[in-house]
PDB file of N, CA and C in Angstrom:
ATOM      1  N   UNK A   1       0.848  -1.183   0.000  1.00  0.00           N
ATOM      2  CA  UNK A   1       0.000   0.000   0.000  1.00  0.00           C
ATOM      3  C   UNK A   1       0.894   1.246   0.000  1.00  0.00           C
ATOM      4  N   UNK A   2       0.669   1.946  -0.417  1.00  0.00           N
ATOM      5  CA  UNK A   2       1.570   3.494  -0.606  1.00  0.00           C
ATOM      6  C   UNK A   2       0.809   4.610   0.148  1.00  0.00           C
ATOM      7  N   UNK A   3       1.667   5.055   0.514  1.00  0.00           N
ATOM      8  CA  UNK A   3       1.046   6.592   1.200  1.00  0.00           C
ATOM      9  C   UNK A   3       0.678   7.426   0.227  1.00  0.00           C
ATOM     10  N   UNK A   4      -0.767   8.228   0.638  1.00  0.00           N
ATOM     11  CA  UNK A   4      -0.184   9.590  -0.384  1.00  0.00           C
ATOM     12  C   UNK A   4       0.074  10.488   0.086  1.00  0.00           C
ATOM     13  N   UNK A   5       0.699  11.146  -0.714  1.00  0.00           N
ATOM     14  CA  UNK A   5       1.363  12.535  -0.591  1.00  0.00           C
ATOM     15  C   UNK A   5       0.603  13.996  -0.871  1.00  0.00           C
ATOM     16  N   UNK A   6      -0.237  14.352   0.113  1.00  0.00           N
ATOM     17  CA  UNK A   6      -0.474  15.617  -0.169  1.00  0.00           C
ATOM     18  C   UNK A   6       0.106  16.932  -0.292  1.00  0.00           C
ATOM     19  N   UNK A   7       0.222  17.083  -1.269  1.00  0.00           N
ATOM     20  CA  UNK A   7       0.948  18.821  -1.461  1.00  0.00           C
ATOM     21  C   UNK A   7      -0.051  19.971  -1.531  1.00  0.00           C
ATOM     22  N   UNK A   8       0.825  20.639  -0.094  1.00  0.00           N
ATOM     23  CA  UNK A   8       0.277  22.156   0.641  1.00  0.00           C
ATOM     24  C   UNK A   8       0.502  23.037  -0.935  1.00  0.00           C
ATOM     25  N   UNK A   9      -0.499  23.628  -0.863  1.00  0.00           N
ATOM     26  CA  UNK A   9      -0.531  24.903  -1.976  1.00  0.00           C
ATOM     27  C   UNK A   9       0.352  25.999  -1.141  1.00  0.00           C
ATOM     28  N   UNK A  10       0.160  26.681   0.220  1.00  0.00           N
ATOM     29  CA  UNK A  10       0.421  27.452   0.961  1.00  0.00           C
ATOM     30  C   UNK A  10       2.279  27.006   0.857  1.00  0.00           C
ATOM     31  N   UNK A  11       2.745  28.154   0.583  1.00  0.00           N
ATOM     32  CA  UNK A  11       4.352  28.046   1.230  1.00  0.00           C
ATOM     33  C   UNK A  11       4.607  28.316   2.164  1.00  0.00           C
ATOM     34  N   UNK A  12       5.737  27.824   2.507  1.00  0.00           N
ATOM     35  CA  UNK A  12       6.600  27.765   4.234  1.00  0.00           C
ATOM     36  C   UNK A  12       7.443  29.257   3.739  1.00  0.00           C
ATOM     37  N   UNK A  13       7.122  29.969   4.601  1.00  0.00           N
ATOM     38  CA  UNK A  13       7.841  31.295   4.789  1.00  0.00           C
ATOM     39  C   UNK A  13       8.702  31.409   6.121  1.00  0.00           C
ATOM     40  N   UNK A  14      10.148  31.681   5.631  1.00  0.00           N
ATOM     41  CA  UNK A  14      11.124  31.991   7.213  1.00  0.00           C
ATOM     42  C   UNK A  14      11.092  33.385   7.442  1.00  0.00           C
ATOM     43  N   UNK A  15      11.698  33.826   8.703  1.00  0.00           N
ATOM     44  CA  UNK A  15      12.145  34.915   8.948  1.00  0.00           C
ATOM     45  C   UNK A  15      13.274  35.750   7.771  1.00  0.00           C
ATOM     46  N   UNK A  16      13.919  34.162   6.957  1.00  0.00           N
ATOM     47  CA  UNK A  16      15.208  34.591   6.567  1.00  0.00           C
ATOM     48  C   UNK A  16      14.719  34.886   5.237  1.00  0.00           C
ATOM     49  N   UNK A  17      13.504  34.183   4.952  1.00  0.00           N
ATOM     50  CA  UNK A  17      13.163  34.691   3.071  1.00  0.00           C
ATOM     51  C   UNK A  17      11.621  35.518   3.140  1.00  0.00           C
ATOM     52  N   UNK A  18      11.483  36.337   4.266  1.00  0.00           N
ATOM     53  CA  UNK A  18      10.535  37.327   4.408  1.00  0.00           C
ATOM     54  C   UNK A  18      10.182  38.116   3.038  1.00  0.00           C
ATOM     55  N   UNK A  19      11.635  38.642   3.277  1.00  0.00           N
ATOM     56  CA  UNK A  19      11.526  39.660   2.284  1.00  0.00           C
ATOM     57  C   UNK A  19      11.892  39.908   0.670  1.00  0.00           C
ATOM     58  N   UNK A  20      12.354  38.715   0.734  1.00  0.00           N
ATOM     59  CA  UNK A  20      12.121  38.099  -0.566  1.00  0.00           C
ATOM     60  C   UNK A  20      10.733  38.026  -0.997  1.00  0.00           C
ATOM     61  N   UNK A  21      10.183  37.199  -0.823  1.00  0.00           N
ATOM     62  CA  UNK A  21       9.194  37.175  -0.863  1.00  0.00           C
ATOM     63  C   UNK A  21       7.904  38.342  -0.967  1.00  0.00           C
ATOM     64  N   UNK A  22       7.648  39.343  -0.254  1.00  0.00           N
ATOM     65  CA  UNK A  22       7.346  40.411  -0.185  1.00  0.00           C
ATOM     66  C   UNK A  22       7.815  41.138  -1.619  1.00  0.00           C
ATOM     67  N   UNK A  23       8.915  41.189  -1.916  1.00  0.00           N
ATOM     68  CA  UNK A  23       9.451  41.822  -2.991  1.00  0.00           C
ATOM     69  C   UNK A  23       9.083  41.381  -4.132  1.00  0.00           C
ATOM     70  N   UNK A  24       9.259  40.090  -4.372  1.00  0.00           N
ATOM     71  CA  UNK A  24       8.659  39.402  -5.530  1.00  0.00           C
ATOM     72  C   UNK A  24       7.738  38.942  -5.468  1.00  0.00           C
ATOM     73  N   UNK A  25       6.564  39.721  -5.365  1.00  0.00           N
ATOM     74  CA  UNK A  25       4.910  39.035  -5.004  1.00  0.00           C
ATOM     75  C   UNK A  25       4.249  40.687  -5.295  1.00  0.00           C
ATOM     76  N   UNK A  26       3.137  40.801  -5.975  1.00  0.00           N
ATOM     77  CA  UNK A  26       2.632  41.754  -6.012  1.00  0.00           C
ATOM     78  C   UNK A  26       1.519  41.784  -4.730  1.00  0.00           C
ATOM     79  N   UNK A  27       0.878  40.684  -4.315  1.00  0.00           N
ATOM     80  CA  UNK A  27       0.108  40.208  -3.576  1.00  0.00           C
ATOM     81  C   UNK A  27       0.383  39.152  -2.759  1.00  0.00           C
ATOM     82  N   UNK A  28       0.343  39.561  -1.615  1.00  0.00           N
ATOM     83  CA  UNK A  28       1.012  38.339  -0.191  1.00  0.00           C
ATOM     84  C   UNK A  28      -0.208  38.247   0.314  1.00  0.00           C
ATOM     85  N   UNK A  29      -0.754  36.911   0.882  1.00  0.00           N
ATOM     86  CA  UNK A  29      -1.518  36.610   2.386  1.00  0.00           C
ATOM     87  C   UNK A  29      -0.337  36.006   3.286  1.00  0.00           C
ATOM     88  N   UNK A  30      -0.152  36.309   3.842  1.00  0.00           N
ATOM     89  CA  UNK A  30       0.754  35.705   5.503  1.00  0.00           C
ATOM     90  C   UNK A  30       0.151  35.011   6.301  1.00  0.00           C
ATOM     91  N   UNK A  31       0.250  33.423   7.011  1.00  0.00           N
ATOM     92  CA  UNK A  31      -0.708  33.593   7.982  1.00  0.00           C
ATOM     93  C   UNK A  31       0.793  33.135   8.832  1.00  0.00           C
ATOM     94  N   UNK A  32       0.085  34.046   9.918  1.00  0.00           N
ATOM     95  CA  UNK A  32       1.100  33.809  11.475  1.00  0.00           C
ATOM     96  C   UNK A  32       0.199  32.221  12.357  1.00  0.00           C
ATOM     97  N   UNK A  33       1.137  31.025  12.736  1.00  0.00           N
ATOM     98  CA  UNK A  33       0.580  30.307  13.297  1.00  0.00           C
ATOM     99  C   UNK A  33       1.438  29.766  14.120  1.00  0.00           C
ATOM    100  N   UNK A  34       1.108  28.864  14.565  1.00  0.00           N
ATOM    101  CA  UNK A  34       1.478  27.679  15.429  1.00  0.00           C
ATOM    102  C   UNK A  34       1.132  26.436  15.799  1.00  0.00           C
ATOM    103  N   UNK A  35       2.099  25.428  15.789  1.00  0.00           N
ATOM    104  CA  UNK A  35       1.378  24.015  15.899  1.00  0.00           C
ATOM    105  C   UNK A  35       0.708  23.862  16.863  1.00  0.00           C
ATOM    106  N   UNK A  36       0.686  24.301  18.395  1.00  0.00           N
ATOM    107  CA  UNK A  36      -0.126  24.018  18.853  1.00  0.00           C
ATOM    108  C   UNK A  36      -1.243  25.226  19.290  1.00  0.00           C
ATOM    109  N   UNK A  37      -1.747  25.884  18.317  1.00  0.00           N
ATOM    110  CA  UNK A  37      -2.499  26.420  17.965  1.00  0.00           C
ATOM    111  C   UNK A  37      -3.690  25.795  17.358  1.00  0.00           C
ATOM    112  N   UNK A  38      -4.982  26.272  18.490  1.00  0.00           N
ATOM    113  CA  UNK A  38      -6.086  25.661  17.821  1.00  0.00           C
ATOM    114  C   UNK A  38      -6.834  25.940  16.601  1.00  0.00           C
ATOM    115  N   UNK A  39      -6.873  27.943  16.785  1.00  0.00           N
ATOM    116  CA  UNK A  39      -7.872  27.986  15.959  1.00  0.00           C
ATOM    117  C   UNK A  39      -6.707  28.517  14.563  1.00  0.00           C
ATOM    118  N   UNK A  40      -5.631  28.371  14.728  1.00  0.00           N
ATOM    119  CA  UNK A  40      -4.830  28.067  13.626  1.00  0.00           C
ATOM    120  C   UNK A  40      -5.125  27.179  12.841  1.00  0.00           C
ATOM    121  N   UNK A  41      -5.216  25.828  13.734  1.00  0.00           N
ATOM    122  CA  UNK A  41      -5.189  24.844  13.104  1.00  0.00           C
ATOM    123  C   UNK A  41      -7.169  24.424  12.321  1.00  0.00           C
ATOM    124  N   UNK A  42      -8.002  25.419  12.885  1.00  0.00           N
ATOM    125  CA  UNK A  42      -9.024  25.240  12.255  1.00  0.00           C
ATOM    126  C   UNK A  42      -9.082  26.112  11.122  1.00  0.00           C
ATOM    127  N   UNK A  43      -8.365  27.243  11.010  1.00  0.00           N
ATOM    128  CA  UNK A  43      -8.391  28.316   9.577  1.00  0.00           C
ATOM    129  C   UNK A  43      -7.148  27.119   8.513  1.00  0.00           C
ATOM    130  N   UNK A  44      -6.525  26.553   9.026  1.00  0.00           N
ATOM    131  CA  UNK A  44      -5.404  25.984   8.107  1.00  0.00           C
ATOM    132  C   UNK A  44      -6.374  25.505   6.768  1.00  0.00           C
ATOM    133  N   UNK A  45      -7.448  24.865   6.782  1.00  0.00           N
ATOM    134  CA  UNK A  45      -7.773  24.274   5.582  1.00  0.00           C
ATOM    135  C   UNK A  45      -8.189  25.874   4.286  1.00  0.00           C
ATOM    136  N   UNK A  46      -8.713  26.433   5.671  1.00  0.00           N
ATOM    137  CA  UNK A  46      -9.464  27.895   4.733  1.00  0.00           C
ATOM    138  C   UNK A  46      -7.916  28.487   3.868  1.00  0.00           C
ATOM    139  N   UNK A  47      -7.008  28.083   4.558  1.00  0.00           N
ATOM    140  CA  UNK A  47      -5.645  29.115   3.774  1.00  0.00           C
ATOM    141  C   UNK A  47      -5.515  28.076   2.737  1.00  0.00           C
ATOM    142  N   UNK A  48      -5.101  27.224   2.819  1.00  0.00           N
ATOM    143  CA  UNK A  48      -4.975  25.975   1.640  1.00  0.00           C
ATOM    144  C   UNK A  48      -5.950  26.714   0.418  1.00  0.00           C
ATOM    145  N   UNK A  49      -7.006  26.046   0.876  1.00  0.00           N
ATOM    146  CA  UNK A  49      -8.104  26.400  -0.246  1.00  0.00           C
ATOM    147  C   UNK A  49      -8.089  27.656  -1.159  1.00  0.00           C
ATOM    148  N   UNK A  50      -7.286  28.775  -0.301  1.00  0.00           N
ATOM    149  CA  UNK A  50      -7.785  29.821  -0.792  1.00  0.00           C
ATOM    150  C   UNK A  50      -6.174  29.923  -1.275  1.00  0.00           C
ATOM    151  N   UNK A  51      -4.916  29.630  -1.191  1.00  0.00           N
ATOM    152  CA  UNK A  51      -3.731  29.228  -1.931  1.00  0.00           C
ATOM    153  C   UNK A  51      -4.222  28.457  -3.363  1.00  0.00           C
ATOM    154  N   UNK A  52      -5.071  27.481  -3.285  1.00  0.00           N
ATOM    155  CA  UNK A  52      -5.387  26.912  -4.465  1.00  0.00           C
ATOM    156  C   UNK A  52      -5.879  27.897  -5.114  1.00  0.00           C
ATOM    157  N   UNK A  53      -6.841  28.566  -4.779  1.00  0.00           N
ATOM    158  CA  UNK A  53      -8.308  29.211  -5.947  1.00  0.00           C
ATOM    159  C   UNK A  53      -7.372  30.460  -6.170  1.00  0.00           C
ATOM    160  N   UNK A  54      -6.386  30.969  -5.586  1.00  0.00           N
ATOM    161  CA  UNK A  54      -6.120  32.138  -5.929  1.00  0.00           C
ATOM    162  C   UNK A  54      -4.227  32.269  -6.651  1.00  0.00           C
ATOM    163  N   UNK A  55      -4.224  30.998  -7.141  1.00  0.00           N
ATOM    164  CA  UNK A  55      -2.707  30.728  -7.389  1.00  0.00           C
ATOM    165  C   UNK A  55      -2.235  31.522  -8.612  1.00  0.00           C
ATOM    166  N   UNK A  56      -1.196  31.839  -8.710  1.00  0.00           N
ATOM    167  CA  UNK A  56      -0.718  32.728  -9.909  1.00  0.00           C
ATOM    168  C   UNK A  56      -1.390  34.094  -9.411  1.00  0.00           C
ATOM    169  N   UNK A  57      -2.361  34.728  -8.399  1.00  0.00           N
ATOM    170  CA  UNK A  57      -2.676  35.855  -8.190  1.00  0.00           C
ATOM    171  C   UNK A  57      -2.169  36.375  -6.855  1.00  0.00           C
ATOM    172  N   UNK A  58      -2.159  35.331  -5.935  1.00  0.00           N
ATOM    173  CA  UNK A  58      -1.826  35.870  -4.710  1.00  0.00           C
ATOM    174  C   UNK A  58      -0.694  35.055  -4.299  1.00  0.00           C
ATOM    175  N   UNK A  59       0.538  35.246  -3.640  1.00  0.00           N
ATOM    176  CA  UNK A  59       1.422  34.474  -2.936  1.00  0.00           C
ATOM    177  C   UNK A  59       0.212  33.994  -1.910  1.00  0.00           C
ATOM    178  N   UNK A  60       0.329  33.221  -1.078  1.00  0.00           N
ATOM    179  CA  UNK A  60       0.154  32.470   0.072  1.00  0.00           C
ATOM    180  C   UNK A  60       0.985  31.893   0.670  1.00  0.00           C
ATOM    181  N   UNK A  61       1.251  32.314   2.035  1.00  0.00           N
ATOM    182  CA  UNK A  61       2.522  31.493   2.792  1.00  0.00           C
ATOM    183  C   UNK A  61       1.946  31.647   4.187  1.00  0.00           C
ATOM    184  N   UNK A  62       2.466  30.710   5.652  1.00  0.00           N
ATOM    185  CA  UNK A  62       2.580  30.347   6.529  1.00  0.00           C
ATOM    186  C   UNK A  62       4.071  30.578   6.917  1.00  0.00           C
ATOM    187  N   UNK A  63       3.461  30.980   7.821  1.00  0.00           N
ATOM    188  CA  UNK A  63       4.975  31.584   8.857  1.00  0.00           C
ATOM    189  C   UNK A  63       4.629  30.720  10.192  1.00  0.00           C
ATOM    190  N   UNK A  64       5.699  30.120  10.910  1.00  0.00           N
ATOM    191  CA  UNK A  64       5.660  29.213  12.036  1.00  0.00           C
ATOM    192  C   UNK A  64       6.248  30.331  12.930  1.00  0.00           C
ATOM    193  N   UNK A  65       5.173  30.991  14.198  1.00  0.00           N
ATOM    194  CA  UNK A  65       5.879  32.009  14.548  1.00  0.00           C
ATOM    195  C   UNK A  65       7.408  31.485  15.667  1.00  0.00           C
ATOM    196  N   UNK A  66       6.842  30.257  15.905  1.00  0.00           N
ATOM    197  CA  UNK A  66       7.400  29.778  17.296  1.00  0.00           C
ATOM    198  C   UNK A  66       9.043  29.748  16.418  1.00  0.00           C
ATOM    199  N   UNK A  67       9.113  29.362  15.341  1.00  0.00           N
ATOM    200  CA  UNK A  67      10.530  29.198  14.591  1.00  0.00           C
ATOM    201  C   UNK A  67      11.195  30.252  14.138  1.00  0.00           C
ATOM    202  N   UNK A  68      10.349  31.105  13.504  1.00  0.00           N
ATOM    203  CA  UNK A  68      10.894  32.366  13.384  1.00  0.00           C
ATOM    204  C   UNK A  68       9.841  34.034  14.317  1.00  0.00           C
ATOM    205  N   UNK A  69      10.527  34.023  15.356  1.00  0.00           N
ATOM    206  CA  UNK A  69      10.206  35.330  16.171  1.00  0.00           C
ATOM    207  C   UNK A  69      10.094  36.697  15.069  1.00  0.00           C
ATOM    208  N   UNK A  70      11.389  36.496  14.597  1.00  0.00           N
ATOM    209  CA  UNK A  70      11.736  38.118  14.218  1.00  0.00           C
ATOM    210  C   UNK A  70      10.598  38.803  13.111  1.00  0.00           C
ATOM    211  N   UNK A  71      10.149  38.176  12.147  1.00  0.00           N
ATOM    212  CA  UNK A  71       8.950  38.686  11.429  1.00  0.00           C
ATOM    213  C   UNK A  71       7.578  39.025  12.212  1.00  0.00           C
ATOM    214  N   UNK A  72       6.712  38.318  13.273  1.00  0.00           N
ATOM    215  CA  UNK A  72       6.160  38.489  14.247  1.00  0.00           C
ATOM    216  C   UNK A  72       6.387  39.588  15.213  1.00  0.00           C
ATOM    217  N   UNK A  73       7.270  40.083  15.480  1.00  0.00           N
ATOM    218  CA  UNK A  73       7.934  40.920  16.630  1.00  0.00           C
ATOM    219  C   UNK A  73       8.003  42.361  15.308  1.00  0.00           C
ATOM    220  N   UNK A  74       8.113  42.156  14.017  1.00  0.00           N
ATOM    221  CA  UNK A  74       8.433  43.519  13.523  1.00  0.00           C
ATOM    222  C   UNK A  74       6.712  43.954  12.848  1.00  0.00           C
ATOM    223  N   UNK A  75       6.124  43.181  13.032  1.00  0.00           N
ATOM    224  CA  UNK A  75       4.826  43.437  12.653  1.00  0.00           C
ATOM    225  C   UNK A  75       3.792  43.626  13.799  1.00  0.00           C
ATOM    226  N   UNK A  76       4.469  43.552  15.242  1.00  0.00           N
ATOM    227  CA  UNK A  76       3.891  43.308  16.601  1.00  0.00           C
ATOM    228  C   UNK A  76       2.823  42.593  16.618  1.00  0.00           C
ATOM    229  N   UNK A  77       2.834  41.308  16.039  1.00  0.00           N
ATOM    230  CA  UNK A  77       1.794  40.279  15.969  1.00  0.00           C
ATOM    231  C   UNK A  77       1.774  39.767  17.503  1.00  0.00           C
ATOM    232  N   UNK A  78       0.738  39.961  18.564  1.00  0.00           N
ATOM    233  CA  UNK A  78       0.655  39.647  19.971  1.00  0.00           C
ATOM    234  C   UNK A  78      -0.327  38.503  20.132  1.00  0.00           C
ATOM    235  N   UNK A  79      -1.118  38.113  18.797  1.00  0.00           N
ATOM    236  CA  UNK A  79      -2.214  36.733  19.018  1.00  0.00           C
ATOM    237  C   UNK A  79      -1.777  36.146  17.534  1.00  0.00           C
ATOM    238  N   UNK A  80      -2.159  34.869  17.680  1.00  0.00           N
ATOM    239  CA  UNK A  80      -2.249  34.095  16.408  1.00  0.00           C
ATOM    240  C   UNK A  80      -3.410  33.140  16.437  1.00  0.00           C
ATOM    241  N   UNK A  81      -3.585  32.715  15.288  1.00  0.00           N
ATOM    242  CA  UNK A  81      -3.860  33.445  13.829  1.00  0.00           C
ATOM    243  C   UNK A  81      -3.773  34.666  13.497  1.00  0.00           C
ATOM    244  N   UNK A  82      -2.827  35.411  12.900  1.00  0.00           N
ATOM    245  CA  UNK A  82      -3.018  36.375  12.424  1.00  0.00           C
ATOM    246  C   UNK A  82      -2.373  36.321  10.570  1.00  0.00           C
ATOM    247  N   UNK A  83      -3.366  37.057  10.160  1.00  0.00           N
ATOM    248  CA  UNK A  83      -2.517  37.090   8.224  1.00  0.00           C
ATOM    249  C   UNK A  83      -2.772  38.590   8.483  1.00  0.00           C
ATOM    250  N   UNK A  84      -1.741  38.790   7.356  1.00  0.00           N
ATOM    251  CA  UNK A  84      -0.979  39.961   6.755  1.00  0.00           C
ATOM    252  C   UNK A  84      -1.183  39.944   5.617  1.00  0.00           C
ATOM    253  N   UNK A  85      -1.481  40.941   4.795  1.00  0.00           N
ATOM    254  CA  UNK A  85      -1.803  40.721   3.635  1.00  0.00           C
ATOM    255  C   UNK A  85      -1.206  42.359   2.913  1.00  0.00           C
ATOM    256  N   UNK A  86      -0.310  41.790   1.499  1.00  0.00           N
ATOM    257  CA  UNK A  86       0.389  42.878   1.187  1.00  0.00           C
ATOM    258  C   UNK A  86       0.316  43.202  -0.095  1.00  0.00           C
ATOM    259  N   UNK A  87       0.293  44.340  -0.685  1.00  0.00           N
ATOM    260  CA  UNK A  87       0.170  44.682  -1.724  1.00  0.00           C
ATOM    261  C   UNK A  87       1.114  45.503  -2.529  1.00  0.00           C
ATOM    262  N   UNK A  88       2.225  45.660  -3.402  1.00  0.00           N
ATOM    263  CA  UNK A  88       3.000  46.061  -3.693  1.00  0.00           C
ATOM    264  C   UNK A  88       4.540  46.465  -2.609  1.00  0.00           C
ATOM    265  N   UNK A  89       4.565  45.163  -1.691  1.00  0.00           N
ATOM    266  CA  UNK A  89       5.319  45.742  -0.887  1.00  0.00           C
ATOM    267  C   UNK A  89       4.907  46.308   0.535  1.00  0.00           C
ATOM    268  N   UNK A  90       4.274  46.843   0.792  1.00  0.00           N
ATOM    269  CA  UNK A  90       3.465  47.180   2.061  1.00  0.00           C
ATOM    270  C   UNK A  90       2.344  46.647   2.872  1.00  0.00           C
ATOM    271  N   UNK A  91       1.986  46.807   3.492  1.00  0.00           N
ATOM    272  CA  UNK A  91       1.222  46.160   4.364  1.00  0.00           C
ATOM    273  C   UNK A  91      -0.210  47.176   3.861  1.00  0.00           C
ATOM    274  N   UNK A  92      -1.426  46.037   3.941  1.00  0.00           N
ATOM    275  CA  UNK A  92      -2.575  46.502   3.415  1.00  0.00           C
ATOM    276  C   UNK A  92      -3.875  46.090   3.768  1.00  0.00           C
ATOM    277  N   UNK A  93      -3.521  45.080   5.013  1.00  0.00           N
ATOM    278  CA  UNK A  93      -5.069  44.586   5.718  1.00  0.00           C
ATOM    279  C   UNK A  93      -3.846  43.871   6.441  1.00  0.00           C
ATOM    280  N   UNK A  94      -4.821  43.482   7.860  1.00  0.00           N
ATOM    281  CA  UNK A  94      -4.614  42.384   8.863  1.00  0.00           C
ATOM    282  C   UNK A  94      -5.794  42.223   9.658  1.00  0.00           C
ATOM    283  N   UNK A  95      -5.836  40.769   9.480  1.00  0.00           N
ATOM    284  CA  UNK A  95      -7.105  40.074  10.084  1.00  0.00           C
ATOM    285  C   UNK A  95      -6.326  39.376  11.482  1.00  0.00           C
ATOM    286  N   UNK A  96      -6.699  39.386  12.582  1.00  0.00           N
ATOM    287  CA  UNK A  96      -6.341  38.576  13.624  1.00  0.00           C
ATOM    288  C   UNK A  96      -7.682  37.401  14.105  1.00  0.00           C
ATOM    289  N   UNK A  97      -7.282  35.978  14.648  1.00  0.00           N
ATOM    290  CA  UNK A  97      -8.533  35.304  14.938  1.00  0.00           C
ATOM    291  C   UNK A  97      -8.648  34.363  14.216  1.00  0.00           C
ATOM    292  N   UNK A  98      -9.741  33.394  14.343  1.00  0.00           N
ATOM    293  CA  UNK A  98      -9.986  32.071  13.152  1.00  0.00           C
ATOM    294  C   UNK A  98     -11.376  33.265  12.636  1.00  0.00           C
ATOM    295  N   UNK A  99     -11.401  34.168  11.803  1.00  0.00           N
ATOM    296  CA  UNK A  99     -12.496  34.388  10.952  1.00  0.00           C
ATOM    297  C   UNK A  99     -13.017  33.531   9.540  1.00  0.00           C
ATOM    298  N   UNK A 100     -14.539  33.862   9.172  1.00  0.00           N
ATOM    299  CA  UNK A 100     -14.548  33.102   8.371  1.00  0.00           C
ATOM    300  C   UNK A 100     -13.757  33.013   7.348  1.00  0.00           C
ATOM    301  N   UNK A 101     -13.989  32.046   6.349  1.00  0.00           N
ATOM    302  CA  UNK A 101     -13.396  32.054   5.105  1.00  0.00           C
ATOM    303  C   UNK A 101     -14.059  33.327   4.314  1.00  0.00           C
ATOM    304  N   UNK A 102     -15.115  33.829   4.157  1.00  0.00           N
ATOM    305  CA  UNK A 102     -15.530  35.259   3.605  1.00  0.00           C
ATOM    306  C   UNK A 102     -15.274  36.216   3.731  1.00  0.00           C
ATOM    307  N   UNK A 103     -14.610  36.645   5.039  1.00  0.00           N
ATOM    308  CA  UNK A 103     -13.555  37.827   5.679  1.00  0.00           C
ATOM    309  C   UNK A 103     -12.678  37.769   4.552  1.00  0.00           C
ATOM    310  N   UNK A 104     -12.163  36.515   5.107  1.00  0.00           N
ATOM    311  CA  UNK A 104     -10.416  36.409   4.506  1.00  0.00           C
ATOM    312  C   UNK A 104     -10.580  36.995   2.836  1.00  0.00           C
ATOM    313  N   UNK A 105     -11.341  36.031   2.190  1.00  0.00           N
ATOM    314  CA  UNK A 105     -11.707  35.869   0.476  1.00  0.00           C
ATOM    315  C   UNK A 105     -11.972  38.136   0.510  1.00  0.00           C
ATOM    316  N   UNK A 106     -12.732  38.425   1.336  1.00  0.00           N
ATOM    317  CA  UNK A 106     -13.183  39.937   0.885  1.00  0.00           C
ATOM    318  C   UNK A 106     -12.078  40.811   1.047  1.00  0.00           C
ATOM    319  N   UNK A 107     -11.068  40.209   1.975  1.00  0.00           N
ATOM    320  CA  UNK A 107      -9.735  41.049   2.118  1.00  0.00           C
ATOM    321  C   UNK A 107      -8.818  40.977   0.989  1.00  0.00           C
ATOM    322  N   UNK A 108      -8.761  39.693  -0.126  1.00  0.00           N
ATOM    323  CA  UNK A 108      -8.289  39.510  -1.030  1.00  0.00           C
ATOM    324  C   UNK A 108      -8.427  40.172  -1.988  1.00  0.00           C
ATOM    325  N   UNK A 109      -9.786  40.167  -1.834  1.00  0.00           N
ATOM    326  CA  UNK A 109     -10.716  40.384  -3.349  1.00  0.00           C
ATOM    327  C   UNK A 109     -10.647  42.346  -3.351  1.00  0.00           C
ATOM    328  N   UNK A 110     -10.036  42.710  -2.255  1.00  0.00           N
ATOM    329  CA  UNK A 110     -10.244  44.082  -2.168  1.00  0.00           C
ATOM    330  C   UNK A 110      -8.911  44.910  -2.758  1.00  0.00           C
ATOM    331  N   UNK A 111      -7.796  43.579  -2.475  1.00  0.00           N
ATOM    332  CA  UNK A 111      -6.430  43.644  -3.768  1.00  0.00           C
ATOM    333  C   UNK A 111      -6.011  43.776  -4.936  1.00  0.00           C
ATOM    334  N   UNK A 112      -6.959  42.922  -5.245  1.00  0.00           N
ATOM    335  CA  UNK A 112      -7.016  42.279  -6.710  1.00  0.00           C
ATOM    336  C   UNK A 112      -7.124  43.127  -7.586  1.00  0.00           C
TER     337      UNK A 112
END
């Protein structure tokens, strides 16, 4: 029997390729989380999904805050779940909380 292999749409974002990233993305969602984070772990499918439907338009990435502090600390992220969401470089919405998936999608859609 073989395992399968599911592949995350969402990328793994470090502290160390922040800003890379940012730079080469006209459109970022960020989400700030943690593994043992609950209602992280209940928005996780909503970021997936919305990495899929919005690919080639929006970056999507996950930041593990517990691994990398320093991006968290320069954005003074004090709860998680939190996304960041960027638009040419700057910062342009932040949602904190497990909100719905319709928040998130209207914060996108207000980029685009």
């Amino acid at each position: 029997m073989t395992k399968k292999v599911i592949m995350m749409p969402a990328e793994k974002v470090t502290d160390a390729t922040f800003d890379e990233v940012i730079k080469k993305n006209r459109i970022v969602l960020l989400d700030f989380w943690a593994t043992w984070c609950g209602p992280c772990r209940m928005i996780a499918p909503i970021i997936e999904e919305l990495a899929e439907k919005y690919k080639g338009k929006v970056f999507v990435g996950k930041i593990d805050t517990d691994s990398n502090p320093k991006t968290p600390q320069k954005f003074n992220i004090m709860a998680i779940p939190t996304l960041l969401l960027f638009k040419d470089g700057k910062l342009a919405d932040q949602i904190t909380g497990a909100v719905p998936k319709g928040d998130i999608e209207r914060a996108i859609q207000k980029l685009l």
